[in-house]
PDB file of N, CA and C in Angstrom:
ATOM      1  N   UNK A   1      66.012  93.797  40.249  1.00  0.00           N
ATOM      2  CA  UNK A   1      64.581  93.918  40.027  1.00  0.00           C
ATOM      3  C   UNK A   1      63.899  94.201  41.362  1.00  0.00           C
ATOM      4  N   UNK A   2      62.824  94.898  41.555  1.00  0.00           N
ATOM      5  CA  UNK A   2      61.959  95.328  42.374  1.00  0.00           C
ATOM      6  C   UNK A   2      60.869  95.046  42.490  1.00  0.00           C
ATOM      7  N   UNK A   3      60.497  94.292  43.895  1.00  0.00           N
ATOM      8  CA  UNK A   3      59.269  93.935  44.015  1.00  0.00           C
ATOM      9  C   UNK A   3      58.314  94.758  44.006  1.00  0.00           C
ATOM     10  N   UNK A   4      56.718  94.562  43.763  1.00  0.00           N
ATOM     11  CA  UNK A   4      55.903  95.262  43.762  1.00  0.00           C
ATOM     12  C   UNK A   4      54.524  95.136  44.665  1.00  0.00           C
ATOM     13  N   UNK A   5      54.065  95.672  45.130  1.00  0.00           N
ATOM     14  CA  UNK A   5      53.071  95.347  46.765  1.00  0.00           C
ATOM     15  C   UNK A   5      52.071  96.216  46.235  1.00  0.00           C
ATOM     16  N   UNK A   6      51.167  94.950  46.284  1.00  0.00           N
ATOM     17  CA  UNK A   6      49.836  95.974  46.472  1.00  0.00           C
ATOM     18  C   UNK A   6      48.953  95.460  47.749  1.00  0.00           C
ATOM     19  N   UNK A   7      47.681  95.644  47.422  1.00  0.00           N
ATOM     20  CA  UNK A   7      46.289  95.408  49.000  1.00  0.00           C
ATOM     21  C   UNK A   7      46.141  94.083  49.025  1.00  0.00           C
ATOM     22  N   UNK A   8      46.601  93.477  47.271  1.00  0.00           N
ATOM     23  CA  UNK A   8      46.806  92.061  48.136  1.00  0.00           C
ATOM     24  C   UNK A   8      47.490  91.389  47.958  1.00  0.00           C
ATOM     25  N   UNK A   9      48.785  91.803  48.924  1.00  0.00           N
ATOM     26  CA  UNK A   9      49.854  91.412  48.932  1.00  0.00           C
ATOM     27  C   UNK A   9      49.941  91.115  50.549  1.00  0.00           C
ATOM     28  N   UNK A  10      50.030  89.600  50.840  1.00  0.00           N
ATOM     29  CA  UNK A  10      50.491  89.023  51.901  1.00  0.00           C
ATOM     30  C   UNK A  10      52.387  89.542  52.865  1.00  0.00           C
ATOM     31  N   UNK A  11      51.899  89.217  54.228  1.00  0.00           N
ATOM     32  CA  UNK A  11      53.245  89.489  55.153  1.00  0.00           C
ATOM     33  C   UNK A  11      54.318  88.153  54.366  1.00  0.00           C
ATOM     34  N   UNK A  12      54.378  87.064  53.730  1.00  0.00           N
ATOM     35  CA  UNK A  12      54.960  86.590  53.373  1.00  0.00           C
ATOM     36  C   UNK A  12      55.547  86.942  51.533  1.00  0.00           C
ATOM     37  N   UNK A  13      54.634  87.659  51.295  1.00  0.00           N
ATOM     38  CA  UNK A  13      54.930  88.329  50.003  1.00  0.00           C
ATOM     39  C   UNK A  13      56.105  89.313  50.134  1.00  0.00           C
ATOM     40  N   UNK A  14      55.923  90.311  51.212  1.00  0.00           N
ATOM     41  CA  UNK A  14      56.998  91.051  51.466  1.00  0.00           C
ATOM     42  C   UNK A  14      58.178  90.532  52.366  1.00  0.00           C
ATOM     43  N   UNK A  15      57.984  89.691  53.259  1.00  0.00           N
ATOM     44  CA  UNK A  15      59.395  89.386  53.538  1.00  0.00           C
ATOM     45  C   UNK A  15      60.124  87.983  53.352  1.00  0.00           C
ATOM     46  N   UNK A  16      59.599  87.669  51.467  1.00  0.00           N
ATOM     47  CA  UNK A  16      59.902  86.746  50.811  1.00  0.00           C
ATOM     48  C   UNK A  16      61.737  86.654  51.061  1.00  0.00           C
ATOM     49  N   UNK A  17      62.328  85.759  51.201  1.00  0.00           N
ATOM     50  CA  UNK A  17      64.015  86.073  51.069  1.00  0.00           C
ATOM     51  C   UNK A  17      64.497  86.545  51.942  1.00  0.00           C
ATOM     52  N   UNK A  18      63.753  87.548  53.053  1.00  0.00           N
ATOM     53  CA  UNK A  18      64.505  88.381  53.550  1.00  0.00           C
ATOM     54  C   UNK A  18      64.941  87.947  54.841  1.00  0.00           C
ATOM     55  N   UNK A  19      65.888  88.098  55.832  1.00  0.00           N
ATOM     56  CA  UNK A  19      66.814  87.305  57.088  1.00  0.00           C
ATOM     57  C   UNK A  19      66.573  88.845  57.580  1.00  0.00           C
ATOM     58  N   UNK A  20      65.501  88.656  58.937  1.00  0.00           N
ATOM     59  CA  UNK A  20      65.787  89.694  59.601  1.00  0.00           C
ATOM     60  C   UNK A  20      66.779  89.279  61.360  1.00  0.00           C
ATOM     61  N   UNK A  21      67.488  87.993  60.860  1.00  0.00           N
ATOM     62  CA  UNK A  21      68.358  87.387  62.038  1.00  0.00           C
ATOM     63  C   UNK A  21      69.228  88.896  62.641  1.00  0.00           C
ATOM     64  N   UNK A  22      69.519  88.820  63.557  1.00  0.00           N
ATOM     65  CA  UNK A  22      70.160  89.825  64.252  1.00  0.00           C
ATOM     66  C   UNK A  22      69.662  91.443  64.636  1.00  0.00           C
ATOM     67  N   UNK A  23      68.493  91.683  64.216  1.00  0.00           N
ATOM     68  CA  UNK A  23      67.850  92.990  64.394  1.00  0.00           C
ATOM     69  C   UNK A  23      66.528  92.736  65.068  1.00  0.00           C
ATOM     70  N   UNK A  24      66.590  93.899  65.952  1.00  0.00           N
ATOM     71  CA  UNK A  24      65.849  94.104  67.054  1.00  0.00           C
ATOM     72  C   UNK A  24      64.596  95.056  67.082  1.00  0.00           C
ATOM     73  N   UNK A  25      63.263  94.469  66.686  1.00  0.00           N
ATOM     74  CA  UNK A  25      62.422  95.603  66.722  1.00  0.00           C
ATOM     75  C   UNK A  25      61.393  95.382  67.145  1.00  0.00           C
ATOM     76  N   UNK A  26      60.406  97.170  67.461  1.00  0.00           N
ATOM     77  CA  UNK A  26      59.585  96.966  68.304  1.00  0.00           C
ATOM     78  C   UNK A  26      58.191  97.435  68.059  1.00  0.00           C
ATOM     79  N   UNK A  27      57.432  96.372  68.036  1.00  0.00           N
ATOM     80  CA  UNK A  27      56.082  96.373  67.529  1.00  0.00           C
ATOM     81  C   UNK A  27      54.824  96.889  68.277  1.00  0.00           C
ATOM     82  N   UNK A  28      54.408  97.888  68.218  1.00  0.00           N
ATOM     83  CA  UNK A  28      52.947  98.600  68.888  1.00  0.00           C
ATOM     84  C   UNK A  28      52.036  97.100  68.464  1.00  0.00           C
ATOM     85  N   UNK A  29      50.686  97.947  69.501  1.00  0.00           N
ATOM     86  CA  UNK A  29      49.930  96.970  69.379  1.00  0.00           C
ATOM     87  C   UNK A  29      49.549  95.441  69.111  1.00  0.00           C
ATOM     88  N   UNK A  30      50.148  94.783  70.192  1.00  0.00           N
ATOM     89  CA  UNK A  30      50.175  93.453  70.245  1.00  0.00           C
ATOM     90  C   UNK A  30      49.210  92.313  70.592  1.00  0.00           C
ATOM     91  N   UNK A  31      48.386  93.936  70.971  1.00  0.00           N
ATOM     92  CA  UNK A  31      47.420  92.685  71.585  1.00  0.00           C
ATOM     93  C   UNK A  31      46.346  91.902  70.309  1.00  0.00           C
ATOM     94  N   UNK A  32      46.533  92.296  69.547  1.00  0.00           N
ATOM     95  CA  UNK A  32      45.494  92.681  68.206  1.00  0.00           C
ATOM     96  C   UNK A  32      45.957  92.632  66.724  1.00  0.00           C
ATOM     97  N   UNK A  33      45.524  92.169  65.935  1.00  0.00           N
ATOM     98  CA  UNK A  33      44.863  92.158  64.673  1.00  0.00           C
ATOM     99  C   UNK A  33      46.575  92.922  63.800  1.00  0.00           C
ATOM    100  N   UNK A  34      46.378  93.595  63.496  1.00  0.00           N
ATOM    101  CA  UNK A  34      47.865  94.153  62.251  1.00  0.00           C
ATOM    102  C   UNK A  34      49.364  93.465  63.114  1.00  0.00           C
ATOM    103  N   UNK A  35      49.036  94.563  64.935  1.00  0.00           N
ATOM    104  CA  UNK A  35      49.734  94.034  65.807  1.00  0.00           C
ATOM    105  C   UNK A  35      50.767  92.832  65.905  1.00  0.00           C
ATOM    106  N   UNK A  36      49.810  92.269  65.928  1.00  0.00           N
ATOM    107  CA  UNK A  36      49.777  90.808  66.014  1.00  0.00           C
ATOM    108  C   UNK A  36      50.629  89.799  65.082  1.00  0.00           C
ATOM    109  N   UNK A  37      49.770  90.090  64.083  1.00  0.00           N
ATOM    110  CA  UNK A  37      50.593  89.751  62.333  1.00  0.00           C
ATOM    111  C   UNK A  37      51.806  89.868  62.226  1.00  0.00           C
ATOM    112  N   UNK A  38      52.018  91.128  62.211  1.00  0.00           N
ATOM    113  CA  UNK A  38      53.518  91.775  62.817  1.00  0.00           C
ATOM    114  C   UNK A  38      54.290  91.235  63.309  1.00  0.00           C
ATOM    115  N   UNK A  39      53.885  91.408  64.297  1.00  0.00           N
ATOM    116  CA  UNK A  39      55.049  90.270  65.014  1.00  0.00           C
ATOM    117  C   UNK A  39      55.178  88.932  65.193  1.00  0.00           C
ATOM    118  N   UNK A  40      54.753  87.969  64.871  1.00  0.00           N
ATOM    119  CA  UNK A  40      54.296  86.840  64.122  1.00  0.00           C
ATOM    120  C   UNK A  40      55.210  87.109  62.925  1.00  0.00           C
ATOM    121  N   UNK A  41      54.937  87.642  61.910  1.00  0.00           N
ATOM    122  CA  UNK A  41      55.715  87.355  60.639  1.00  0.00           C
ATOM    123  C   UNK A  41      57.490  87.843  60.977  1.00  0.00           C
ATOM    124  N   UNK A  42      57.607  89.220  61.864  1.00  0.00           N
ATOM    125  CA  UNK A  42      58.936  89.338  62.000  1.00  0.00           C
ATOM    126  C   UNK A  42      59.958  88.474  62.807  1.00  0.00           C
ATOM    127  N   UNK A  43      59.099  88.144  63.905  1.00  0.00           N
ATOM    128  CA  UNK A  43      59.442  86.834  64.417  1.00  0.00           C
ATOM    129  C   UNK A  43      60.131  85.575  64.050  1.00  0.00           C
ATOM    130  N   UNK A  44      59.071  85.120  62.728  1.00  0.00           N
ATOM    131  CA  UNK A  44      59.283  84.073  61.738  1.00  0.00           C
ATOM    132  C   UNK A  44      60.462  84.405  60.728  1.00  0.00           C
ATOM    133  N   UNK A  45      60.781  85.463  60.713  1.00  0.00           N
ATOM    134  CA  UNK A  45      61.923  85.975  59.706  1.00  0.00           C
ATOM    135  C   UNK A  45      63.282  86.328  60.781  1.00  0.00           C
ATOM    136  N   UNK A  46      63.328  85.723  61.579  1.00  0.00           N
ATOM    137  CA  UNK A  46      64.447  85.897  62.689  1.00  0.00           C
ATOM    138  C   UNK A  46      64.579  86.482  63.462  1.00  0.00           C
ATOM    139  N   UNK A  47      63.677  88.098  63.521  1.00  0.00           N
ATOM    140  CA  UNK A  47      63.942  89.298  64.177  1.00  0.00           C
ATOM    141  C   UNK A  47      63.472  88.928  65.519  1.00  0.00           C
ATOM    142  N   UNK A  48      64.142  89.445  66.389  1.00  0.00           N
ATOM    143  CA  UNK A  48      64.157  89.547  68.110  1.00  0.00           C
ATOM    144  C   UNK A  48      62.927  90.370  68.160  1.00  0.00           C
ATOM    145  N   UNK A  49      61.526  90.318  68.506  1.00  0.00           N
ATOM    146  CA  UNK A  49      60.905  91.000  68.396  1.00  0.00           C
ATOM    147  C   UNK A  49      60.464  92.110  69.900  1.00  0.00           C
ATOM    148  N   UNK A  50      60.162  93.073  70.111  1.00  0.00           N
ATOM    149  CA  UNK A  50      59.642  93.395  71.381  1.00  0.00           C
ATOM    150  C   UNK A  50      58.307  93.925  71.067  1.00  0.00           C
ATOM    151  N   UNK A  51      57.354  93.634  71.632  1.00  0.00           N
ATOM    152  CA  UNK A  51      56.095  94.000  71.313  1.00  0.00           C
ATOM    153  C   UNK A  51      55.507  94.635  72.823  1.00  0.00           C
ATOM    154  N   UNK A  52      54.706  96.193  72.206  1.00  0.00           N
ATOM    155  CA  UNK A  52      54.192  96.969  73.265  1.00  0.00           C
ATOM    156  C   UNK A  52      52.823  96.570  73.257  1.00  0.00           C
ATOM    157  N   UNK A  53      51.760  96.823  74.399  1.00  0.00           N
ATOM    158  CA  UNK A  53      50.485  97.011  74.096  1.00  0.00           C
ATOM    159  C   UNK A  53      49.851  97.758  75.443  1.00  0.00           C
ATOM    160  N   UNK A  54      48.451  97.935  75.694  1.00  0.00           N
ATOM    161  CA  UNK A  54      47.966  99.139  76.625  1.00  0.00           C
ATOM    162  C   UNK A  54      47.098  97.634  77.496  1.00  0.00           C
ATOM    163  N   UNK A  55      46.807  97.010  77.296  1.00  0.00           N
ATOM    164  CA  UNK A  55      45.802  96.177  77.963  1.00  0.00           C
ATOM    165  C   UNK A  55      46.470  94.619  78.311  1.00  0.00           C
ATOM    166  N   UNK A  56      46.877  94.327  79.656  1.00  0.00           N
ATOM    167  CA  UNK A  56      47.362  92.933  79.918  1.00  0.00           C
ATOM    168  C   UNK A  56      46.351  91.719  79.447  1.00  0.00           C
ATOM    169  N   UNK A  57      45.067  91.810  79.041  1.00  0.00           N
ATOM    170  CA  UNK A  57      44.358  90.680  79.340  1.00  0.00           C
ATOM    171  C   UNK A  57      44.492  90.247  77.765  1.00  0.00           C
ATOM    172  N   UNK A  58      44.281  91.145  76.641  1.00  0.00           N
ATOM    173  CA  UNK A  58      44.700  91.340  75.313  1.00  0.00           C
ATOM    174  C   UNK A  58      45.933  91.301  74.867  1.00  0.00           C
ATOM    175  N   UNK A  59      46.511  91.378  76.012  1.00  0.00           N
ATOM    176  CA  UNK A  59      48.362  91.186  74.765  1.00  0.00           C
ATOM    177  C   UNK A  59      48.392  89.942  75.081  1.00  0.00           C
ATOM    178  N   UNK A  60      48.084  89.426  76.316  1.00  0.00           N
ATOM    179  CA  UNK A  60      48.032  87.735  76.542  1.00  0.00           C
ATOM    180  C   UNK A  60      47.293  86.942  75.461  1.00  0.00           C
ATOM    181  N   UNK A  61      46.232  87.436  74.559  1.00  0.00           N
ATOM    182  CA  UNK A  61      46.103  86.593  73.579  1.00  0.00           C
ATOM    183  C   UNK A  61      46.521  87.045  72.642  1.00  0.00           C
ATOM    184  N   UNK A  62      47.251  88.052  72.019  1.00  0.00           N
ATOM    185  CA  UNK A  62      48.043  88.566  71.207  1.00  0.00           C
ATOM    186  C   UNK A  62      49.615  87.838  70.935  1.00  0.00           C
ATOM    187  N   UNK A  63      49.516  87.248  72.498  1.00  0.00           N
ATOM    188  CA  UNK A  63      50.813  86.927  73.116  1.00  0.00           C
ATOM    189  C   UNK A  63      51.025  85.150  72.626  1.00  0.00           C
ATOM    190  N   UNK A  64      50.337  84.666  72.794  1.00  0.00           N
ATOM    191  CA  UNK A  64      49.810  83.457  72.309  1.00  0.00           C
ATOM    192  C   UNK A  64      49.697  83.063  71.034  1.00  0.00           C
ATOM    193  N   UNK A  65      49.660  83.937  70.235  1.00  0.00           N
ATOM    194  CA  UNK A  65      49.553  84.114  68.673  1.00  0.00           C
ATOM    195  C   UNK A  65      50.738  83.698  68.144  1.00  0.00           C
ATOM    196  N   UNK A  66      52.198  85.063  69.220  1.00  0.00           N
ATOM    197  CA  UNK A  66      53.425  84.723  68.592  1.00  0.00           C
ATOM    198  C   UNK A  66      54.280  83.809  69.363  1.00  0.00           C
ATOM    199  N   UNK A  67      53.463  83.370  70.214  1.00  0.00           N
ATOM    200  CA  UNK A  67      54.494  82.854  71.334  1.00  0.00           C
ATOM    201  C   UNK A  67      55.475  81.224  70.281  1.00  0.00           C
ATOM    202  N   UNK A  68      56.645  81.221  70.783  1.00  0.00           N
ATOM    203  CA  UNK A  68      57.205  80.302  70.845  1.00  0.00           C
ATOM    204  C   UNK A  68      58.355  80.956  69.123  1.00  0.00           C
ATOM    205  N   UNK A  69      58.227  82.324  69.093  1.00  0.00           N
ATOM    206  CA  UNK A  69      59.084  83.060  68.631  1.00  0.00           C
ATOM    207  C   UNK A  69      60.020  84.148  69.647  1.00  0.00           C
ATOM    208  N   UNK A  70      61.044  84.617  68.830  1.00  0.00           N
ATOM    209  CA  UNK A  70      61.768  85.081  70.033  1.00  0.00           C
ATOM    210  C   UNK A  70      61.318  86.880  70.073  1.00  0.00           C
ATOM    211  N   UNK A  71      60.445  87.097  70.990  1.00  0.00           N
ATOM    212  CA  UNK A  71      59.648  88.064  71.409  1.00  0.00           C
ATOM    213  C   UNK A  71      60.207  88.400  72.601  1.00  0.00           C
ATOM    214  N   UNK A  72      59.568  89.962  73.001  1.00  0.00           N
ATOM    215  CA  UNK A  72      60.075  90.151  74.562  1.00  0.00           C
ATOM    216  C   UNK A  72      58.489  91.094  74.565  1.00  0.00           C
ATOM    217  N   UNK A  73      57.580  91.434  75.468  1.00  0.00           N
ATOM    218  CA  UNK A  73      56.349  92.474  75.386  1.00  0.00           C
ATOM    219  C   UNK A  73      56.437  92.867  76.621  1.00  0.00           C
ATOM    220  N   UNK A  74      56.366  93.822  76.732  1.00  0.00           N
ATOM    221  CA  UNK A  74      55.776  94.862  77.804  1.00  0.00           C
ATOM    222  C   UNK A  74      54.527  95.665  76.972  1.00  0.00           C
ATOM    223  N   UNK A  75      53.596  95.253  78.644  1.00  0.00           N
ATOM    224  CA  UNK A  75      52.230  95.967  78.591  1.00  0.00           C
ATOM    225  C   UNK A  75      52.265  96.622  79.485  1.00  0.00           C
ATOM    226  N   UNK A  76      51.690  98.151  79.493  1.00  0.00           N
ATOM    227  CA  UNK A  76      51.275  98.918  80.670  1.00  0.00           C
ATOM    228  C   UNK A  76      50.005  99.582  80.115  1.00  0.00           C
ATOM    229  N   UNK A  77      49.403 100.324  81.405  1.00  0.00           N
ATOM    230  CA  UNK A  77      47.877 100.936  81.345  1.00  0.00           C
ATOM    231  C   UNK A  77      47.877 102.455  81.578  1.00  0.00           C
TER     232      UNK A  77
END
């Protein structure tokens, strides 16, 4: 059976069940809002996350959001 997603469908709706333990991915915009979420929820589902963003002062509270998941971020300008 196949899940079905709509607009309101939560980051825990879609990665209900799912073990993203051992995979490595890399999330734009960290400093911010979808960003953010993102990596936060992939985080929480095991994934090694690396998160990019354009502004140091903003990924630092972006950074804070997911911190104490296993993240890696590089910011440059």
């Amino acid at each position: 059976m196949r899940k079905t997603f709509d607009a309101s469908s939560t980051t825990e709706d879609v990665l209900s069940g799912v073990s993203l333990r051992g995979k490595r991915i890399l999330v734009t915009g960290v400093s911010a809002g979808i960003g953010v979420e993102t990596a936060r929820a992939l985080a929480a589902h095991g994934a090694q996350v690396v998160g990019a963003a354009r502004d140091v002062e903003r990924w630092a509270v972006g950074q804070s959001v997911v911190s104490g998941t296993s993240t890696r971020n590089h910011c440059g300008k």
